[in-house]
C-alpha atoms as a PDB file:
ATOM      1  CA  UNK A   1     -52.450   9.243 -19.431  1.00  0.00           C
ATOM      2  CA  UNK A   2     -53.720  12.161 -17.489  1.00  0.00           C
ATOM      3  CA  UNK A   3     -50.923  15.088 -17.298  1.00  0.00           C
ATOM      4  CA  UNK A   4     -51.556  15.377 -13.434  1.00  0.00           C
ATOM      5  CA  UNK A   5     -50.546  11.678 -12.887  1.00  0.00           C
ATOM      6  CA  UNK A   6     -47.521  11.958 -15.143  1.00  0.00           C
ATOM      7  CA  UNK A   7     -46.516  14.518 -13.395  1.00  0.00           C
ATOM      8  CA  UNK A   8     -46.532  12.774 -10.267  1.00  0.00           C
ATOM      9  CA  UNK A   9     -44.623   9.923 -12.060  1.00  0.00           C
ATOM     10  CA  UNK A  10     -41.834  11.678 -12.928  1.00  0.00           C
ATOM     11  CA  UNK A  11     -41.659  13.492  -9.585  1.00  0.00           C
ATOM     12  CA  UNK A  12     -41.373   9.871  -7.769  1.00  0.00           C
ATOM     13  CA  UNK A  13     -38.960   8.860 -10.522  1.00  0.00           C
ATOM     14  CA  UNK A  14     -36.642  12.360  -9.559  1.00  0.00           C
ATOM     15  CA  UNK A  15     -37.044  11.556  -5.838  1.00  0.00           C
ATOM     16  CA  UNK A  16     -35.814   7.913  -6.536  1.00  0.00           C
ATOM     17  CA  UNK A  17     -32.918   9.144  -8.333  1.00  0.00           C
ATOM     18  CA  UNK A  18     -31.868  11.468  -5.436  1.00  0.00           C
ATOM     19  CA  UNK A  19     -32.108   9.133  -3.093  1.00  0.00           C
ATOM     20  CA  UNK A  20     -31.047   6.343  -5.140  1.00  0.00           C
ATOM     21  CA  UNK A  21     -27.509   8.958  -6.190  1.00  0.00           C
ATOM     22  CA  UNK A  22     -24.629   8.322  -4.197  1.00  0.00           C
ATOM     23  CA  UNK A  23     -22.950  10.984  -2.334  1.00  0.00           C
ATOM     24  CA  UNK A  24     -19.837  12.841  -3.989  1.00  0.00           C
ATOM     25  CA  UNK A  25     -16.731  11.945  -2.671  1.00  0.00           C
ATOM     26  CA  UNK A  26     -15.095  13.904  -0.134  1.00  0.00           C
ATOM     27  CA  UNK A  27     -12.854  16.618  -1.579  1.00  0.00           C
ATOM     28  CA  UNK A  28      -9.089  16.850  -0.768  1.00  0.00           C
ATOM     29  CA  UNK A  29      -9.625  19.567   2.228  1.00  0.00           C
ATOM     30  CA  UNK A  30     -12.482  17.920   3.977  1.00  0.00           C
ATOM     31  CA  UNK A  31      -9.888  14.526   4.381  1.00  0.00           C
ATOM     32  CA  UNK A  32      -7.264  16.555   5.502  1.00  0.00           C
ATOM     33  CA  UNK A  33      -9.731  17.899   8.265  1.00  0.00           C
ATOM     34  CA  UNK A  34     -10.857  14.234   9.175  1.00  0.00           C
ATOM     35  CA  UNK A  35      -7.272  13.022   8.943  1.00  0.00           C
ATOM     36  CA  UNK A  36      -5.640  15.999  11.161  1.00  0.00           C
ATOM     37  CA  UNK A  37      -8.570  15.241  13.787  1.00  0.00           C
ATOM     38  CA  UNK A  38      -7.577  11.460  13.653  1.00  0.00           C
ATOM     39  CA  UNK A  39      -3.932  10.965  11.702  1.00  0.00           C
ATOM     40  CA  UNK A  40      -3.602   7.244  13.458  1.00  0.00           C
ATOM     41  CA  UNK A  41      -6.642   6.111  11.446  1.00  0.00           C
ATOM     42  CA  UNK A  42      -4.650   4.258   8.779  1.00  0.00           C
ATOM     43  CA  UNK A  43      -7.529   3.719   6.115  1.00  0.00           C
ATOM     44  CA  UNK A  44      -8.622   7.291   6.535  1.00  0.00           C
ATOM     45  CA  UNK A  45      -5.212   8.141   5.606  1.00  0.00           C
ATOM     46  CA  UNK A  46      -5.114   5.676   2.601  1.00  0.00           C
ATOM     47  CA  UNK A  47      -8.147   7.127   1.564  1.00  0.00           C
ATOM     48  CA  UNK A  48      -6.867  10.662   1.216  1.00  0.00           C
ATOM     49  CA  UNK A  49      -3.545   9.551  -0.673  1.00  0.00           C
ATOM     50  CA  UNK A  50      -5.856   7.721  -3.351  1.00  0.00           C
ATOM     51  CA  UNK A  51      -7.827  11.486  -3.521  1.00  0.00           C
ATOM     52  CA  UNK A  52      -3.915  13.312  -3.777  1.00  0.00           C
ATOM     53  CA  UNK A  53      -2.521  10.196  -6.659  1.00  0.00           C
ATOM     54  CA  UNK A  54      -5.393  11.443  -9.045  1.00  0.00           C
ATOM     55  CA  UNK A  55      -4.998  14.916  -8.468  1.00  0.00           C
ATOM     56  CA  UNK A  56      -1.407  14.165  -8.668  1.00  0.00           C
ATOM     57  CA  UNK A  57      -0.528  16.690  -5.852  1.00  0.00           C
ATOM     58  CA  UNK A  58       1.711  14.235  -4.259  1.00  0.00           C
ATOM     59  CA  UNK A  59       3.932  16.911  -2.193  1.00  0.00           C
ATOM     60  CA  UNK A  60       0.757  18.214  -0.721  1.00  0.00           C
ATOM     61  CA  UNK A  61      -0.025  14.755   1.277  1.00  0.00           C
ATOM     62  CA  UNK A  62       4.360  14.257   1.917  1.00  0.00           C
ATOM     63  CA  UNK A  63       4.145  17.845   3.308  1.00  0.00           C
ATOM     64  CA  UNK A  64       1.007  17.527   5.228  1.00  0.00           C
ATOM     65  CA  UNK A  65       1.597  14.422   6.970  1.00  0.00           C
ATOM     66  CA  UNK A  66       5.400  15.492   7.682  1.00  0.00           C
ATOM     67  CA  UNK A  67       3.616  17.920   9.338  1.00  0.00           C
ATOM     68  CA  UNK A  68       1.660  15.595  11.564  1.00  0.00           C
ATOM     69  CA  UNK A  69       4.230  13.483  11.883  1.00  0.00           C
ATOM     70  CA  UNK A  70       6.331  15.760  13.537  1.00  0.00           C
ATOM     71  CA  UNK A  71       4.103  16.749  15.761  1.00  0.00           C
ATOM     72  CA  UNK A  72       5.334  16.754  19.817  1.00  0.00           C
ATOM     73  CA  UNK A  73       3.284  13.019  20.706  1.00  0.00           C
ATOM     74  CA  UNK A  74       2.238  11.734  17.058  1.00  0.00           C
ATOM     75  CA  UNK A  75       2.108   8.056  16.822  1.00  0.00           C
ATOM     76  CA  UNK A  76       3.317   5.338  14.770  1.00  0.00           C
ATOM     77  CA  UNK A  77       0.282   5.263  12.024  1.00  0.00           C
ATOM     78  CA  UNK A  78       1.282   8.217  10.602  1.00  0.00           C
ATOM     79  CA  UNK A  79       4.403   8.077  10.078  1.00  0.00           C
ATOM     80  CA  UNK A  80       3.877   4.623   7.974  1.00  0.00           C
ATOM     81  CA  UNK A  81       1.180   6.845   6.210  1.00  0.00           C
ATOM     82  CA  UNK A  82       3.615   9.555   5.485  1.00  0.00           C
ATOM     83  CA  UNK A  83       5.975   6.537   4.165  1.00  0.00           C
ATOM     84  CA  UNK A  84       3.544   5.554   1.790  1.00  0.00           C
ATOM     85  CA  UNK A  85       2.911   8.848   0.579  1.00  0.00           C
ATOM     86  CA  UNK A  86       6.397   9.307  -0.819  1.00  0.00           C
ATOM     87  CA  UNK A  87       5.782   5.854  -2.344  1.00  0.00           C
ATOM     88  CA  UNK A  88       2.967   7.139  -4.241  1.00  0.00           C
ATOM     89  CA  UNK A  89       5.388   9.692  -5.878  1.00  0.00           C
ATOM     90  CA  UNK A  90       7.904   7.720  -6.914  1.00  0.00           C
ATOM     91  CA  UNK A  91       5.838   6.464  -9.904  1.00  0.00           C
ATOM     92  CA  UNK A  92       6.193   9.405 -11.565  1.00  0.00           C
ATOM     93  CA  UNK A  93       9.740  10.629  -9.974  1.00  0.00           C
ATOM     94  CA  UNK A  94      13.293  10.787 -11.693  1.00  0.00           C
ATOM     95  CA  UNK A  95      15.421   8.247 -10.753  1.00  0.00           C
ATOM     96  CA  UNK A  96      17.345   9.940  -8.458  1.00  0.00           C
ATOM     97  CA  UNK A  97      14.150  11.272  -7.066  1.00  0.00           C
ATOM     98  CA  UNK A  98      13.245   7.703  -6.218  1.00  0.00           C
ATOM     99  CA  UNK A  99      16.719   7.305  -4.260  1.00  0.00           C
ATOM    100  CA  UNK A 100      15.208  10.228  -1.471  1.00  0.00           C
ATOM    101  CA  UNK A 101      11.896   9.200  -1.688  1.00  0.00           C
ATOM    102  CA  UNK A 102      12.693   5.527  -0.516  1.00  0.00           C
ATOM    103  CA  UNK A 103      15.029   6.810   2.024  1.00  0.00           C
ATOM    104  CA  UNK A 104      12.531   9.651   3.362  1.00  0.00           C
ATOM    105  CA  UNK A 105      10.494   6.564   3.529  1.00  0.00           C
ATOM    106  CA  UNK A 106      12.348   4.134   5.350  1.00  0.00           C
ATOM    107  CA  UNK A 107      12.953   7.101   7.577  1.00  0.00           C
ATOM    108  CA  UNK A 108       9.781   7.623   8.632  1.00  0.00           C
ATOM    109  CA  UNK A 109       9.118   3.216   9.086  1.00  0.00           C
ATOM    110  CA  UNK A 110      12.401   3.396  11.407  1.00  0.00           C
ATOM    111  CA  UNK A 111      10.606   6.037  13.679  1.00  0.00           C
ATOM    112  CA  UNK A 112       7.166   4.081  13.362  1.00  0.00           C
ATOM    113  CA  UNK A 113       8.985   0.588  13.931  1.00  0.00           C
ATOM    114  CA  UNK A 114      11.083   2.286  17.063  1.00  0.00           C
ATOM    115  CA  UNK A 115       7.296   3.353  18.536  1.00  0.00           C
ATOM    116  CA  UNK A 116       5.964   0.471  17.809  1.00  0.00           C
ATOM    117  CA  UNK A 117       7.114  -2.586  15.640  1.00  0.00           C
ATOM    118  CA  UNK A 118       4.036  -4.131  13.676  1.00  0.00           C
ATOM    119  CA  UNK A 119       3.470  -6.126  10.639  1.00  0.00           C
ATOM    120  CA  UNK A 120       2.072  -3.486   8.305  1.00  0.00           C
ATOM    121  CA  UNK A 121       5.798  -1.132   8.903  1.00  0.00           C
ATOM    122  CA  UNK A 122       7.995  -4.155   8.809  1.00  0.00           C
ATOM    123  CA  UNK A 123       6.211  -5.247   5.788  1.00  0.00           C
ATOM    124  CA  UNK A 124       6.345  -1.887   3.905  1.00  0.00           C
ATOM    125  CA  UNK A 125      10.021  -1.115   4.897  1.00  0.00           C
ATOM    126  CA  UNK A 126      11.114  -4.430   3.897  1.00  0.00           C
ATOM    127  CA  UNK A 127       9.204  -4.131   0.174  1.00  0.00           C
ATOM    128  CA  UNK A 128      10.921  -0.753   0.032  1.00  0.00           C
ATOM    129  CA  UNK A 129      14.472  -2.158   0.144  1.00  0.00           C
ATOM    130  CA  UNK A 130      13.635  -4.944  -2.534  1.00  0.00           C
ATOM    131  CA  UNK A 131      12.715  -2.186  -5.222  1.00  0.00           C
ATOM    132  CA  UNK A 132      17.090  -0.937  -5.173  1.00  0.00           C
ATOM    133  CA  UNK A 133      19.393  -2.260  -7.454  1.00  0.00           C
ATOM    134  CA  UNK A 134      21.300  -4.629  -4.977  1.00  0.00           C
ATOM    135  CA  UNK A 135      24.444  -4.419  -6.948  1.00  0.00           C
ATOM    136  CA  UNK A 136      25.136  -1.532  -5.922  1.00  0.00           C
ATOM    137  CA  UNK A 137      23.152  -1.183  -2.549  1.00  0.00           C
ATOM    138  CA  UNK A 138      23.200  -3.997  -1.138  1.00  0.00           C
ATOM    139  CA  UNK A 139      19.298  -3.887   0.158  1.00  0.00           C
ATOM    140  CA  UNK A 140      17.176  -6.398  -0.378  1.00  0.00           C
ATOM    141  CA  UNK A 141      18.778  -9.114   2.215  1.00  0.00           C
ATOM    142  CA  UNK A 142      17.710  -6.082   4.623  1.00  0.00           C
ATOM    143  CA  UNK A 143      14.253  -6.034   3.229  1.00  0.00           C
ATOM    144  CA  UNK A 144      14.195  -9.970   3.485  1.00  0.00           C
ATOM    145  CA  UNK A 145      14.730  -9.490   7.373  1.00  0.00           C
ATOM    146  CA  UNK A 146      12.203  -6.655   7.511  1.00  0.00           C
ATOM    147  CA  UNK A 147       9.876  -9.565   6.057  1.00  0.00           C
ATOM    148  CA  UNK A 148      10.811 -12.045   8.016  1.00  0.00           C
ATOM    149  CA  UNK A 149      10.023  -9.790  10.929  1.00  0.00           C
ATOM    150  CA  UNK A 150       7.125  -9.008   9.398  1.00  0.00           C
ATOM    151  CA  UNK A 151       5.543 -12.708   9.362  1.00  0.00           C
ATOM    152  CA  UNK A 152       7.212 -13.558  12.816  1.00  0.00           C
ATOM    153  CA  UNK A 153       4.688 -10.933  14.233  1.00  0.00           C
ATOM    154  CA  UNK A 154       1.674 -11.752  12.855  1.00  0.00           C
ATOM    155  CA  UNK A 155      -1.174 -13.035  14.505  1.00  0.00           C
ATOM    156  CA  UNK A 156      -4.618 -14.311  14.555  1.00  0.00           C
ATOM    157  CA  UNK A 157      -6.118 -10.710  14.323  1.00  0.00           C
ATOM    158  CA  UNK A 158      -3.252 -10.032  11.265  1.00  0.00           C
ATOM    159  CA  UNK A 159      -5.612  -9.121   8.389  1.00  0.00           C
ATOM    160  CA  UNK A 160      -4.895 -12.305   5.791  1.00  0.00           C
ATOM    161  CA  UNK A 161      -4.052  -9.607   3.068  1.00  0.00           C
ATOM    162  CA  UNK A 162      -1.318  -8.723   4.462  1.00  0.00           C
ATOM    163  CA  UNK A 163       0.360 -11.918   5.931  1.00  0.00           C
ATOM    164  CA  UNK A 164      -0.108 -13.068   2.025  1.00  0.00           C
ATOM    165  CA  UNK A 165       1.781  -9.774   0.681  1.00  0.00           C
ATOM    166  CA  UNK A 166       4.461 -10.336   2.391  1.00  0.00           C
ATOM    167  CA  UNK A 167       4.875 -14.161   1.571  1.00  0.00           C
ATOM    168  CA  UNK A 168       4.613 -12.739  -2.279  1.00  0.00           C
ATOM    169  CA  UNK A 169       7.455  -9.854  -1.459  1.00  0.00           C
ATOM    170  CA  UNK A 170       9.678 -12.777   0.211  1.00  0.00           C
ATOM    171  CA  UNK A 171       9.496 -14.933  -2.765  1.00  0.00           C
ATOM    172  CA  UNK A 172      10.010 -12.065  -4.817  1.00  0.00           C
ATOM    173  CA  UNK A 173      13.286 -10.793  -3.271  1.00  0.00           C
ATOM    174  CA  UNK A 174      14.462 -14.218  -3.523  1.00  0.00           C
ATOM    175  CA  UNK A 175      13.918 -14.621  -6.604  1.00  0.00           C
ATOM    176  CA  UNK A 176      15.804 -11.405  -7.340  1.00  0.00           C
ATOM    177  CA  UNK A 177      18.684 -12.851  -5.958  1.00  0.00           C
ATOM    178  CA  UNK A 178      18.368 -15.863  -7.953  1.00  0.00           C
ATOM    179  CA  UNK A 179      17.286 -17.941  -4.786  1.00  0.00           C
ATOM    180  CA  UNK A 180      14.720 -19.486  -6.847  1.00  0.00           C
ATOM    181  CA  UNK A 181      14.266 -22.624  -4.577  1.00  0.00           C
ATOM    182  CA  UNK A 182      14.143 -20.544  -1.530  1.00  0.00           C
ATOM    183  CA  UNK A 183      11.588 -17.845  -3.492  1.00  0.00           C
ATOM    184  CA  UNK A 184       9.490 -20.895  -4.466  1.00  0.00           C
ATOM    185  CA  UNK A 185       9.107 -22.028  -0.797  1.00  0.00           C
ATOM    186  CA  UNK A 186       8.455 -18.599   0.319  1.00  0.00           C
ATOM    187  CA  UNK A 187       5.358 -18.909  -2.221  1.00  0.00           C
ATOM    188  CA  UNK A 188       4.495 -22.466  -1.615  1.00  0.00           C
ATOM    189  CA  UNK A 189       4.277 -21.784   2.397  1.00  0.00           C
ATOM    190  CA  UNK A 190       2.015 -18.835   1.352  1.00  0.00           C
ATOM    191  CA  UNK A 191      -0.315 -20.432  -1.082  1.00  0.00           C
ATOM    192  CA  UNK A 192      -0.596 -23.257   1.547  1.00  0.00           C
ATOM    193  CA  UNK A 193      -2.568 -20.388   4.051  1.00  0.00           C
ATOM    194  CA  UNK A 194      -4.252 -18.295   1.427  1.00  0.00           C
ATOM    195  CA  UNK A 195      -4.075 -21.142  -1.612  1.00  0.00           C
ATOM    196  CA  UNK A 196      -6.794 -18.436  -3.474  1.00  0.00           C
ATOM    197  CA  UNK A 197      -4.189 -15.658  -3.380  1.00  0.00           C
ATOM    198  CA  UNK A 198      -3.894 -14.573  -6.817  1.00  0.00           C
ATOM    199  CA  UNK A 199      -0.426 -13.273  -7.276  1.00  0.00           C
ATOM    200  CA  UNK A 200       0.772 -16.341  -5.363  1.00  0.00           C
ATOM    201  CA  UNK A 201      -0.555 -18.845  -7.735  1.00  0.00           C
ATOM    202  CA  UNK A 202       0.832 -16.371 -10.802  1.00  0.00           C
ATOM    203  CA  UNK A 203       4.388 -16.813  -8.902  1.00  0.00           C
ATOM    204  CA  UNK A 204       3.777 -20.684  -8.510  1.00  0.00           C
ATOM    205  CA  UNK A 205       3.360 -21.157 -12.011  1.00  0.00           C
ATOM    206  CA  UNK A 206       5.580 -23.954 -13.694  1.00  0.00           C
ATOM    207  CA  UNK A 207       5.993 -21.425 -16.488  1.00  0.00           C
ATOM    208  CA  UNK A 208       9.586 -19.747 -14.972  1.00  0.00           C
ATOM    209  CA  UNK A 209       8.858 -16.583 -17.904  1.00  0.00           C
ATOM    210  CA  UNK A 210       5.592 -15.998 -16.499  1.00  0.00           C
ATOM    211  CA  UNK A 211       6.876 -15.623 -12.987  1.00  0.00           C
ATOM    212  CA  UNK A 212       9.778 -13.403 -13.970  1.00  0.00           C
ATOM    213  CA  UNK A 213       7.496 -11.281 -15.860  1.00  0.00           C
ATOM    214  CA  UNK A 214       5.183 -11.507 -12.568  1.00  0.00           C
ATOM    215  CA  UNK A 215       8.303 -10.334  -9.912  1.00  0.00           C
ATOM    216  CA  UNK A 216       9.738  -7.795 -12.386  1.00  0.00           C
ATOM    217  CA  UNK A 217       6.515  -5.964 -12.946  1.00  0.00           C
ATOM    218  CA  UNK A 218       6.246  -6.199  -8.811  1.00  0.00           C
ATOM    219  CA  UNK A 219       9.653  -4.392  -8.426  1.00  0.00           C
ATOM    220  CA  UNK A 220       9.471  -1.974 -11.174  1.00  0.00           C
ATOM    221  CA  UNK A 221       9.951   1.921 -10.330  1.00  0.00           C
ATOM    222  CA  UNK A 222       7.445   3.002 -12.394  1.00  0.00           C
ATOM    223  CA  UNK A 223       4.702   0.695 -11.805  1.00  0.00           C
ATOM    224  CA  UNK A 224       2.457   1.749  -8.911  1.00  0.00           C
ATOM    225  CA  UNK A 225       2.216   0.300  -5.642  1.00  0.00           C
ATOM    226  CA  UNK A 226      -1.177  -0.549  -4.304  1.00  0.00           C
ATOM    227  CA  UNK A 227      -1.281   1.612  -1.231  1.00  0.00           C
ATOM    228  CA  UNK A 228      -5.130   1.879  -0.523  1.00  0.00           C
ATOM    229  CA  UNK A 229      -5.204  -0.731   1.766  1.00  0.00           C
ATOM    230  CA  UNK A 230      -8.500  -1.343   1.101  1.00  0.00           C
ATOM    231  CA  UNK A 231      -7.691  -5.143   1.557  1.00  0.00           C
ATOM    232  CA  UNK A 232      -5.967  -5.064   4.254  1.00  0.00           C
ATOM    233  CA  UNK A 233      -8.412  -2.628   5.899  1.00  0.00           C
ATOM    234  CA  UNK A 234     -11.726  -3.643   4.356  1.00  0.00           C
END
């Protein structure tokens, strides 16, 4: 092969490759620029947090969306995005970190909920009380409300992620308080709208280990909570 068309073969093959190369992602500073110009944008939001978990800066996004949140006029999205931001910490918190975290967080949901009551704050504030021990504070028939709520406002335009979430948080609290029956129906009038929901069909399972392994896993502390949204805001 002549060296002047090799050369031009590899210079093609670099240009596909640069073109071909996906951008970097943006860094932590350039989302907090796009999410201060636009802090109601929920999945812009979302996206951010994910950058903060793997840094694992988590005060940084708390303290910067307090900040927005507090702002004279701010709206109800980002308070439910500060919310989830202390639920991103508590994975790695102490326990009694986890206590203020979930309160800071239900804070900010009763603000967001008092400006406006949706599905996505209902459902968030009502999977927050489910993760206490109920023994000793009495929580998770308040987060069964907040659920309850949650489904009795959804719509045709609620994203199908999220109605099924909170029929699998519904059974789940149930279950927790040994309303098995009731926690069973919860799932069984879930599977029957989304029937290729995964963690429905887990929880449906005539195997009673496999769905206490399933709800226990769902309420542990130190598992983390899927707050991406990427489902429920493809």
């Amino acid at each position: 092969m002549h060296r002047p068309f090799f050369l031009a073969l590899v210079g093609v093959a670099l240009l596909a490759v640069r073109v071909g190369a996906q951008a970097p992602p943006p860094t932590i500073d350039a989302l907090e620029r796009a999410v201060a110009a636009d802090p109601e944008n929920l999945r812009l939001a979302a996206d951010y947090r994910q950058q903060v978990i793997a840094s694992g800066r988590f005060d940084r996004s708390i303290d910067f969306l307090e900040k927005l949140a507090d702002r004279r006029g701010s709206g109800p999205n980002v308070k439910i995005s500060l919310a989830l931001a202390c639920v991103d910490k508590v994975p790695t918190s102490s326990d009694w970190s986890r206590l203020f975290l979930g309160r800071d967080a239900v804070g900010a949901l009763d603000k967001a909920i008092k400006q406006r009551p949706s599905v996505l704050a209902y459902y968030i504030r009502g999977l927050i009380h489910l993760f206490y021990n109920n023994a000793i504070f009495k929580r998770i028939p308040r987060g069964l409300e907040d659920l309850r709520k949650a489904l009795a406002l959804a719509t045709d335009d609620t994203p199908p992620a999220l109605i099924a979430r909170t029929y699998v948080s519904l059974g789940d609290g149930q279950w927790r308080l040994e309303e098995k029956q009731k926690a069973r129906e919860a799932w069984q009038a879930g599977a029957a709208q989304f029937p290729s929901y995964p963690a429905l069909q887990i929880r449906l399972s005539a195997d009673e280990g496999q769905v206490r392994s399933a709800v226990s896993a769902a309420l542990y502390t130190g598992n983390r909570v899927d707050t991406s949204l990427r489902d429920i805001f493809p």
